[in-house]
Protein backbone atom coordinates (compact mmCIF):
# COMPACT_ATOMS: atom_id res chain seq x y z
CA UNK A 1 48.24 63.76 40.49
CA UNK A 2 48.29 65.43 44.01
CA UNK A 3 51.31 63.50 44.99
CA UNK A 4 52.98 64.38 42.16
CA UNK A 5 52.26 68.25 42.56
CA UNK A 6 53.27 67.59 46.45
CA UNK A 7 56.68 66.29 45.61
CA UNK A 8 57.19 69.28 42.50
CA UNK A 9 56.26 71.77 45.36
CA UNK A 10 58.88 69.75 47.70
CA UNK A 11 61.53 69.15 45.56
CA UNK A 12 61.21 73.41 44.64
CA UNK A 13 61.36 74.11 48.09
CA UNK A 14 64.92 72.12 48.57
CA UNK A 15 66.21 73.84 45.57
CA UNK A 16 65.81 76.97 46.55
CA UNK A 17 66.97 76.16 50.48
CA UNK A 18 70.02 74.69 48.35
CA UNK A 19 70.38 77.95 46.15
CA UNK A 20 70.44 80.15 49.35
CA UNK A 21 72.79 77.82 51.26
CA UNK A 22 75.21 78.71 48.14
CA UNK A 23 74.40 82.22 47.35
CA UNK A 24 74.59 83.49 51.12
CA UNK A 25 78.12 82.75 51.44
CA UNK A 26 79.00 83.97 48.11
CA UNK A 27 77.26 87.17 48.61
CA UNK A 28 78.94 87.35 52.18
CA UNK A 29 82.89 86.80 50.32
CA UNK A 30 81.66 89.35 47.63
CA UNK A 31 81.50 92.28 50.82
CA UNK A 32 84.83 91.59 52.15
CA UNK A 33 86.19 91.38 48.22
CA UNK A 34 87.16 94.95 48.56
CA UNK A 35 91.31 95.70 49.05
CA UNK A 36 91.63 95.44 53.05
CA UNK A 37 93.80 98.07 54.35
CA UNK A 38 95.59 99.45 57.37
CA UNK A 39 94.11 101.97 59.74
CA UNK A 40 96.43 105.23 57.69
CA UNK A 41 95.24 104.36 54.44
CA UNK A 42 91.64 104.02 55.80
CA UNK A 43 91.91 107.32 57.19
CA UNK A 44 92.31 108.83 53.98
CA UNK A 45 88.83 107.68 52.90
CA UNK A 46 86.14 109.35 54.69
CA UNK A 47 82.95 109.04 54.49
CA UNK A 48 83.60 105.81 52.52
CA UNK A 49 82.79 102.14 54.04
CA UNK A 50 85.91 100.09 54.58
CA UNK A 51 87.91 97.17 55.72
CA UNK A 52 90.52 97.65 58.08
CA UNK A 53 93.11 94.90 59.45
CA UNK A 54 95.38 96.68 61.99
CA UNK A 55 96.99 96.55 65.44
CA UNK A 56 94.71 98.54 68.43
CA UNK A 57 97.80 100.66 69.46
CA UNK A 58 95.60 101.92 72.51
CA UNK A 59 91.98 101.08 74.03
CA UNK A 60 91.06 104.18 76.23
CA UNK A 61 87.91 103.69 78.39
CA UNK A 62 85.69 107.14 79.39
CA UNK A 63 84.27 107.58 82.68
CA UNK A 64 80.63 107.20 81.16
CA UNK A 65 81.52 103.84 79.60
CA UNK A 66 82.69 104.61 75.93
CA UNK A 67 85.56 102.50 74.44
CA UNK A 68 88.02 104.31 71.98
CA UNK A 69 90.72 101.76 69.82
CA UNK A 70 93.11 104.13 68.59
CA UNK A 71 95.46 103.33 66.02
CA UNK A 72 98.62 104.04 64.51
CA UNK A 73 99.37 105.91 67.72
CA UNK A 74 97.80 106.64 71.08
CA UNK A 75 95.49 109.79 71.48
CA UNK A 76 96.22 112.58 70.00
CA UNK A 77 98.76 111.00 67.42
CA UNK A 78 96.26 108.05 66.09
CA UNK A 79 95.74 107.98 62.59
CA UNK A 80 91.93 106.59 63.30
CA UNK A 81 89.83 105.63 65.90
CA UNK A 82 87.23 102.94 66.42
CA UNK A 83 84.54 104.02 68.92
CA UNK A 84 82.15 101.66 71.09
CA UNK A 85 79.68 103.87 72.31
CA UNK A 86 78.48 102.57 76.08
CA UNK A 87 75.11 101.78 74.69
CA UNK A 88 76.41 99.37 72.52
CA UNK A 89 78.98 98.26 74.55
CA UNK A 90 77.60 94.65 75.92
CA UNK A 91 77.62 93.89 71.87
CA UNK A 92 81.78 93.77 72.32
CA UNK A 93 82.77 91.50 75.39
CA UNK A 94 86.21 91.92 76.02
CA UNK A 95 87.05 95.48 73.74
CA UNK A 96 88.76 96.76 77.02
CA UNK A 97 91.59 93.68 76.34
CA UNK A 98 92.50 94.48 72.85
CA UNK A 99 95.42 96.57 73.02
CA UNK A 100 98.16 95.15 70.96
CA UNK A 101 96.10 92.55 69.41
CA UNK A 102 95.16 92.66 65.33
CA UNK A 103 91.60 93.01 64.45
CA UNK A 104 89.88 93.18 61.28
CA UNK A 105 86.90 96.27 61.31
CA UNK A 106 84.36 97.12 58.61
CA UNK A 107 82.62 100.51 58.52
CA UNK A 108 82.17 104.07 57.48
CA UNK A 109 85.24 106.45 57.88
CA UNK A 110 83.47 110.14 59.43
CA UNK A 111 85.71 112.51 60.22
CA UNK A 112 85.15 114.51 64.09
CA UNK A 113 87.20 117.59 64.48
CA UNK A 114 90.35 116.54 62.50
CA UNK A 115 90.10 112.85 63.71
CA UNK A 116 88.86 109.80 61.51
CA UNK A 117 86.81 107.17 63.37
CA UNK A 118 84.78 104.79 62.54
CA UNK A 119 81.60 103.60 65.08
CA UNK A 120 81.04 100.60 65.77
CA UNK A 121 77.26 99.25 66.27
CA UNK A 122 77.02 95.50 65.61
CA UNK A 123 79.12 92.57 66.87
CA UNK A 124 80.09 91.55 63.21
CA UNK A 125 81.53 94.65 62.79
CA UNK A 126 85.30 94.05 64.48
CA UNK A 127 87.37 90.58 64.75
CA UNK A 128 90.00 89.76 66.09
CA UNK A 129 92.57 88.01 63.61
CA UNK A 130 95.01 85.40 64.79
């Protein structure tokens, strides 16, 4: 009888390994389910969360370390601007190489003195797309 409880408790424990290995992607796909947009039609959305896929038009680098993507246009004609504040900075190995190059970008539109941005904190945030 102990076996037999043993290899019940087992066998529950593999099905539910098995029903997160399943679930975790699906829940994953569901997130990035929503319509994907460029950086102008993102701009239009503040204070919502979104997904961007869009050409970095210019990467400007502050003296104190901060990263700015602009896109659409360079600064002060970009349409929205990703910002990788230098505390956060080691989290995004290569930003400063980006210019030109297509990246996908999930987060919150705010809205700074007439320019939409959206800050980056974690790695999974931005990607670049081939």
């Amino acid at each position: 009888m102990i076996l037999v409880v043993h290899s019940a408790i087992r066998y529950s424990g593999a099905m539910r390994k098995l029903g997160i290995a399943l679930i975790v992607p699906w829940l994953l796909a569901q997130a990035f389910c929503g319509d994907v947009l460029d950086a102008k039609s993102a701009a239009a959305k503040p204070g919502e969360k979104v997904v961007i896929e869009d050409t970095v038009r210019e990467v400007a680098i502050t003296d104190s370390g901060t990263v700015f993507l602009n896109f659409g246009a360079a600064y002060p004609d970009e349409v929205l601007t990703v910002v990788v504040m230098k505390d956060t900075r080691s989290r995004f190995p290569g930003v400063e190489t980006w210019n030109g190059k297509k990246v996908r970008i999930e987060g919150v539109v705010s809205d700074r003195q007439g320019h939409c941005r959206i800050i980056l904190r974690e790695r999974g945030q931005i990607a670049l797309v081939e």
